[in-house]
PDB file of N, CA and C in Angstrom:
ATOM      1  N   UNK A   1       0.849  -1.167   0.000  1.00  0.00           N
ATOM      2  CA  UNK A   1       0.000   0.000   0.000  1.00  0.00           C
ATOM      3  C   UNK A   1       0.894   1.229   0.000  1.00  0.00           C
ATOM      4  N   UNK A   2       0.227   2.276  -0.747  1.00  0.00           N
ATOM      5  CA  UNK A   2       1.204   3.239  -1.243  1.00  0.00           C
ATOM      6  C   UNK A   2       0.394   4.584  -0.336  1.00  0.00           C
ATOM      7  N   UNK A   3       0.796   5.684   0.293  1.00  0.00           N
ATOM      8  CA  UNK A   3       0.025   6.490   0.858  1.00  0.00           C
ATOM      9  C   UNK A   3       0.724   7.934   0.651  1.00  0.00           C
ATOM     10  N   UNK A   4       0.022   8.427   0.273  1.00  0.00           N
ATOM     11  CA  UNK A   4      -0.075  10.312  -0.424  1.00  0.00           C
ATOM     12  C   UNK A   4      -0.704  11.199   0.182  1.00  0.00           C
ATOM     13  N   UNK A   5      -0.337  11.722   1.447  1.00  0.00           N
ATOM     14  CA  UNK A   5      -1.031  13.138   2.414  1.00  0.00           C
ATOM     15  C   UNK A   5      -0.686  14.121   1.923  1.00  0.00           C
ATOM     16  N   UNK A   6      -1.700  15.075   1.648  1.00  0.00           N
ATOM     17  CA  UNK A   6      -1.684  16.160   1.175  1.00  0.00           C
ATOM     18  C   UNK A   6      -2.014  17.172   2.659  1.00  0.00           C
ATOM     19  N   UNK A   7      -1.208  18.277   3.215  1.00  0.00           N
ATOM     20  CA  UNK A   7      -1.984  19.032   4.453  1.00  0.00           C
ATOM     21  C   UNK A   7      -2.948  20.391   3.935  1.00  0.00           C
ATOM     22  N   UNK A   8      -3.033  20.197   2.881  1.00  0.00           N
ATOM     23  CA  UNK A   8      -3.745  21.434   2.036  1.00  0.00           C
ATOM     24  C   UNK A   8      -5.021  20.791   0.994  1.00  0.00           C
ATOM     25  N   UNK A   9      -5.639  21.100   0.336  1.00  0.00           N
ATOM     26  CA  UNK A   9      -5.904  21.150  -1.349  1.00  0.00           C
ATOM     27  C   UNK A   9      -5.748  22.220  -2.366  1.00  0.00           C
ATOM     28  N   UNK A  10      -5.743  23.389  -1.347  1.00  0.00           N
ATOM     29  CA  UNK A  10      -5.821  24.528  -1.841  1.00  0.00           C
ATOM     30  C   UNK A  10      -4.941  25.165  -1.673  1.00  0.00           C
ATOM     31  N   UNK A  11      -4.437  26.673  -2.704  1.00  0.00           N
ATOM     32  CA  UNK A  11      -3.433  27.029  -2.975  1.00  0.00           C
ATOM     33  C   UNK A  11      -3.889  28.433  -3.530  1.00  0.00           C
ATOM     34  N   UNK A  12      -3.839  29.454  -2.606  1.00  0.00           N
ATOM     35  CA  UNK A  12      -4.132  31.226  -3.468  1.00  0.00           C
ATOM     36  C   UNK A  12      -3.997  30.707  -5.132  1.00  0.00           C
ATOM     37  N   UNK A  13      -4.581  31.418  -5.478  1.00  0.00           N
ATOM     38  CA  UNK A  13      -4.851  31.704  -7.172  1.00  0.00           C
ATOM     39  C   UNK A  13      -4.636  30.245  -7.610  1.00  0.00           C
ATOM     40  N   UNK A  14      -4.559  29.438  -7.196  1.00  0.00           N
ATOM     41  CA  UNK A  14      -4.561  27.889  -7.583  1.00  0.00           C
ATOM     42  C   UNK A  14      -5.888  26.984  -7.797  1.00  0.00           C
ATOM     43  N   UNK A  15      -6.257  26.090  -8.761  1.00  0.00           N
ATOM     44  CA  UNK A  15      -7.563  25.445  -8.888  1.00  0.00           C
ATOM     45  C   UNK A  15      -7.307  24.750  -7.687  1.00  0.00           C
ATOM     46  N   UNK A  16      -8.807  23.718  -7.143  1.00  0.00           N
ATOM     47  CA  UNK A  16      -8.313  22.689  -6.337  1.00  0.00           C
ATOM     48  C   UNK A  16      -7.408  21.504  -6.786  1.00  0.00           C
ATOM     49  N   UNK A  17      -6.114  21.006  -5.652  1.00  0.00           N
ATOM     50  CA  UNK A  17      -5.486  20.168  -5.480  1.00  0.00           C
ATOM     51  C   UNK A  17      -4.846  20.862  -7.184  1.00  0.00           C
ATOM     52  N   UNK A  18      -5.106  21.666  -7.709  1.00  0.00           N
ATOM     53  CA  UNK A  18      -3.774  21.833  -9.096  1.00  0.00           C
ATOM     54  C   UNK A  18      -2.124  22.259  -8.381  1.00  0.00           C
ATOM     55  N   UNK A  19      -1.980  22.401  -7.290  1.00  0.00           N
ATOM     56  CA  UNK A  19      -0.048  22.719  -6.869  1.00  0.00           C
ATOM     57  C   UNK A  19       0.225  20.916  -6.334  1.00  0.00           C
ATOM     58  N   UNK A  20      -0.857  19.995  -6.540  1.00  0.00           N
ATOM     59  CA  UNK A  20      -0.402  18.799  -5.944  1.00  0.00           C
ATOM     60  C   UNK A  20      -0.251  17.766  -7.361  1.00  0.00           C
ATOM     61  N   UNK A  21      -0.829  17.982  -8.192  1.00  0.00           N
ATOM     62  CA  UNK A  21      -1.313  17.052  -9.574  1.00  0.00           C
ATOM     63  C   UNK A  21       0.332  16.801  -9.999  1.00  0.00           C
ATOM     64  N   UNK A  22       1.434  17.281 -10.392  1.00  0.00           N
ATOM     65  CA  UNK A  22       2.423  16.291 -10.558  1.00  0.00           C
ATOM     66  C   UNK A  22       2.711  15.583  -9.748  1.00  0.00           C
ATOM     67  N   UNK A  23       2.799  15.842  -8.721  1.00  0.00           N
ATOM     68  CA  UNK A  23       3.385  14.912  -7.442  1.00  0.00           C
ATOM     69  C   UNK A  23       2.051  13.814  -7.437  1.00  0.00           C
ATOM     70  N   UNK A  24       0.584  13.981  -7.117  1.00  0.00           N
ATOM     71  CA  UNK A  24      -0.223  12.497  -7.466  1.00  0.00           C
ATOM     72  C   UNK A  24       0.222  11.965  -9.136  1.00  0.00           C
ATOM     73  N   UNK A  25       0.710  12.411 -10.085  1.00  0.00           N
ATOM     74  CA  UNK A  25       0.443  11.652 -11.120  1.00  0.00           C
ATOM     75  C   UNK A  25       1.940  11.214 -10.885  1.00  0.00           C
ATOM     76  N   UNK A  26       2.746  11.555 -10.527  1.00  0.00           N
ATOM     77  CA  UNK A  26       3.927  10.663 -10.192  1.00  0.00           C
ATOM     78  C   UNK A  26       3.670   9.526  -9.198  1.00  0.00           C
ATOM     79  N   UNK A  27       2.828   9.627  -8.334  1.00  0.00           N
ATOM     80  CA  UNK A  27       2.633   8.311  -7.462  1.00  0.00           C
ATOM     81  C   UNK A  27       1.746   7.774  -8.132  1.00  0.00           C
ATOM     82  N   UNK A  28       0.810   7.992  -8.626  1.00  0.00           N
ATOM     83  CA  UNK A  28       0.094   6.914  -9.371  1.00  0.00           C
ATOM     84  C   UNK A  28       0.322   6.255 -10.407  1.00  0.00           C
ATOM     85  N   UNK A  29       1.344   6.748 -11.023  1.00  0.00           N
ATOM     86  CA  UNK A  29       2.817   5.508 -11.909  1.00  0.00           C
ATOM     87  C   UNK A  29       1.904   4.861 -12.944  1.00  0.00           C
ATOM     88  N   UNK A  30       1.095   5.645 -13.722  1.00  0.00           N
ATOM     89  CA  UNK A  30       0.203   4.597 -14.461  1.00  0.00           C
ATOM     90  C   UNK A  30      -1.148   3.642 -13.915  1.00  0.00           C
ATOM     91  N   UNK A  31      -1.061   3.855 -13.258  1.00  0.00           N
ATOM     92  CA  UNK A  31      -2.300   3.308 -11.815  1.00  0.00           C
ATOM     93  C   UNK A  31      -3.485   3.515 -12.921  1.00  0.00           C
ATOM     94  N   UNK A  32      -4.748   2.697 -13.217  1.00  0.00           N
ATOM     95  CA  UNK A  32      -5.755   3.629 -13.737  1.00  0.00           C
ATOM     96  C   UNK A  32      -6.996   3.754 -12.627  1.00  0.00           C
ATOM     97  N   UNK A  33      -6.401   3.448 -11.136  1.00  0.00           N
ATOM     98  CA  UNK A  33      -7.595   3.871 -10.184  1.00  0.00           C
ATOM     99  C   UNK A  33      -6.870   3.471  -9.038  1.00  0.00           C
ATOM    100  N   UNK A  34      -7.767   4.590  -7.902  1.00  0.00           N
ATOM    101  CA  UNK A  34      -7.007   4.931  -6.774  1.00  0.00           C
ATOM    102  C   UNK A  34      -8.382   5.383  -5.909  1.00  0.00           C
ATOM    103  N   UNK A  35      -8.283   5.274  -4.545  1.00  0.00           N
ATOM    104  CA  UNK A  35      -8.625   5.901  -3.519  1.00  0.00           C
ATOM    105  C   UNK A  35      -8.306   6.944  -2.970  1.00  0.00           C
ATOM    106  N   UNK A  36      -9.527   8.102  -2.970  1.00  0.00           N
ATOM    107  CA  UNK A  36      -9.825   8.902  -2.089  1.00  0.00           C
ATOM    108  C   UNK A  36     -10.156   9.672  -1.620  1.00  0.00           C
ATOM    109  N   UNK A  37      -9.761   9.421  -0.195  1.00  0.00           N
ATOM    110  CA  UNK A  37     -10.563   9.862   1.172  1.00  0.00           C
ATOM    111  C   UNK A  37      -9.967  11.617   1.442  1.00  0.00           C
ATOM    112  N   UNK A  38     -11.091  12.663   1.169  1.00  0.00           N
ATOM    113  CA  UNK A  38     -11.228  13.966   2.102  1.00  0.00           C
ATOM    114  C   UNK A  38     -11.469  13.335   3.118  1.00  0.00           C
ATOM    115  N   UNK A  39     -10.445  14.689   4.047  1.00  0.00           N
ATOM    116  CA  UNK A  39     -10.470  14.776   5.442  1.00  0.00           C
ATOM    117  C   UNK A  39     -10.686  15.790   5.647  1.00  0.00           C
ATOM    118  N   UNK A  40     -11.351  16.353   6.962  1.00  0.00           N
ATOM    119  CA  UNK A  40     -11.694  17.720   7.073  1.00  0.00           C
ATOM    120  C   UNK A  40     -10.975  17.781   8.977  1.00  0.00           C
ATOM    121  N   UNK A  41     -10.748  18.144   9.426  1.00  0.00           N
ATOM    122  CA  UNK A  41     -10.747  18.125  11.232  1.00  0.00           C
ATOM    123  C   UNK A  41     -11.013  19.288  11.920  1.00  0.00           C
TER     124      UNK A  41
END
């Protein structure tokens, strides 16, 4: 099991999770499906 925490999604003048999208498409290595879970606290 492979695990990817993000402490944000968001990013001033940024879409959602767009300052994280190379770093998930580098862990998902070709993956064509994945889990996941928002967290809110």
């Amino acid at each position: 099991m492979e695990l990817l925490l993000l402490s944000n999604s968001t990013l001033p003048g940024k879409a959602w999770l767009e300052h994280a999208l190379p770093t998930i498409a580098g862990q998902l290595n070709g993956r064509r499906s994945a889990v996941f879970i928002p967290f809110a606290g």
